[in-house]
Protein backbone atom coordinates (compact mmCIF):
# COMPACT_ATOMS: atom_id res chain seq x y z
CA UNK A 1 -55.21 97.91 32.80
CA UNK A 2 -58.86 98.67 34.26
CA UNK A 3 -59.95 97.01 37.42
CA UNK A 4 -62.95 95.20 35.47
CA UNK A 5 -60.34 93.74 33.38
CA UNK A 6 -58.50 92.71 36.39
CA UNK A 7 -61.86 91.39 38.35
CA UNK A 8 -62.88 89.15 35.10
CA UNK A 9 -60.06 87.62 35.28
CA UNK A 10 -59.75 86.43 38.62
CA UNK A 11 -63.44 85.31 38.82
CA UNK A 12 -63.68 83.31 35.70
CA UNK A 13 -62.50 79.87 37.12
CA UNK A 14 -60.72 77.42 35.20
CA UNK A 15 -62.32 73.88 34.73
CA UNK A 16 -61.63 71.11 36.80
CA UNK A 17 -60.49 67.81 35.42
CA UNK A 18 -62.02 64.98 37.46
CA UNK A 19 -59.50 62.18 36.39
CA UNK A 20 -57.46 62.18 39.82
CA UNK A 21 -54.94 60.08 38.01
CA UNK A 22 -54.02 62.67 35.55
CA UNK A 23 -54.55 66.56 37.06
CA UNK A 24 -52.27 68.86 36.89
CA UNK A 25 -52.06 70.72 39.86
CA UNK A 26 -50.92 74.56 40.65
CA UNK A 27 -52.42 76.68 43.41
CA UNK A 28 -51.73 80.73 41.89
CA UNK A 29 -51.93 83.59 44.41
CA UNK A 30 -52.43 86.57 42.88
CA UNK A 31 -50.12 89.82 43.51
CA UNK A 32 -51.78 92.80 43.82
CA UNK A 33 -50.78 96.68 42.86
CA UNK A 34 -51.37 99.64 45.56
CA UNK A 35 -54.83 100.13 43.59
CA UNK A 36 -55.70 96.03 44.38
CA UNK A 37 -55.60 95.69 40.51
CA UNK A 38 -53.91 91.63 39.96
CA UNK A 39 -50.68 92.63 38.31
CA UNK A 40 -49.06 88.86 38.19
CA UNK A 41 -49.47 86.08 39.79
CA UNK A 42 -47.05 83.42 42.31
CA UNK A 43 -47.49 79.85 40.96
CA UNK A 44 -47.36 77.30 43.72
CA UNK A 45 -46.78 73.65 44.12
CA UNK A 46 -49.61 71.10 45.73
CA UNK A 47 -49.48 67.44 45.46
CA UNK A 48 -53.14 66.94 45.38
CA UNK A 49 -56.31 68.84 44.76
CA UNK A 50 -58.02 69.21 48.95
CA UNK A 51 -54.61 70.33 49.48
CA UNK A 52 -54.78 73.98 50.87
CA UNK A 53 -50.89 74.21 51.39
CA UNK A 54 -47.66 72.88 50.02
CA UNK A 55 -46.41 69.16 51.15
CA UNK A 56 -43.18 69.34 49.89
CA UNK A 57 -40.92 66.32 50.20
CA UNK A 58 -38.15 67.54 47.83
CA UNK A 59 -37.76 71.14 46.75
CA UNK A 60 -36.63 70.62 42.95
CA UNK A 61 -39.13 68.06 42.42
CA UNK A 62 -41.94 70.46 43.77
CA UNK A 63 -40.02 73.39 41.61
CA UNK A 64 -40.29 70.91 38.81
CA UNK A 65 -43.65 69.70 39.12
CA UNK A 66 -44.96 73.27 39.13
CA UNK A 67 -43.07 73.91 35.74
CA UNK A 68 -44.28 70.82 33.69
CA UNK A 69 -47.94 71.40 35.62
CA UNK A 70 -47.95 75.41 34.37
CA UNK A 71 -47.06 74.44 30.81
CA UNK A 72 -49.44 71.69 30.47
CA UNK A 73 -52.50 73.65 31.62
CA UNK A 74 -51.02 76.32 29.67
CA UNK A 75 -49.81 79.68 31.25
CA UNK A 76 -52.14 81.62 29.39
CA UNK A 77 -54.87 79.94 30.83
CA UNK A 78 -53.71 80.05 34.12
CA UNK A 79 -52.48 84.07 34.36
CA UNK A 80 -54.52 85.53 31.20
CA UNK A 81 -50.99 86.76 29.70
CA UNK A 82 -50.09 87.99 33.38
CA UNK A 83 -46.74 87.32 34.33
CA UNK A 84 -46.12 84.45 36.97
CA UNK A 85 -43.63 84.21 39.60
């Protein structure tokens, strides 16, 4: 996969939905290769949007939340057909 490929994807940014009552919310780090191409990325949980790390009260819920959140905004939207971990 070329680098270009790789740098599209990570700069096209997904839309924001302003309805605070209804976002879905992941926060996706991407994982890099040895030649800093984005090879997947790590889906992770935050409760609201300003949120820059995880508040997690209960571990399954969080795992859960991330699930039904990644499926909603769809994971090809989210990783481009990357795989997610």
């Amino acid at each position: 996969m070329s680098q270009e490929k790789n740098r599209r994807r990570k700069e096209r940014p997904l839309e924001a939905n302003t309805d605070t009552q209804n976002q879905a919310l992941v926060a996706r780090q991407p994982i890099y290769d040895t030649g800093m191409a984005v090879v997947g990325y790590e889906l992770l949980y935050r409760r609201s949007a300003g949120d820059s790390k995880a508040d997690v009260g209960d571990p399954r819920q969080a795992t859960l939340q991330v699930i039904a959140n990644s499926l909603e905004i769809g994971l090809d939207r989210l990783t481009a057909g990357l795989p997610v971990h």
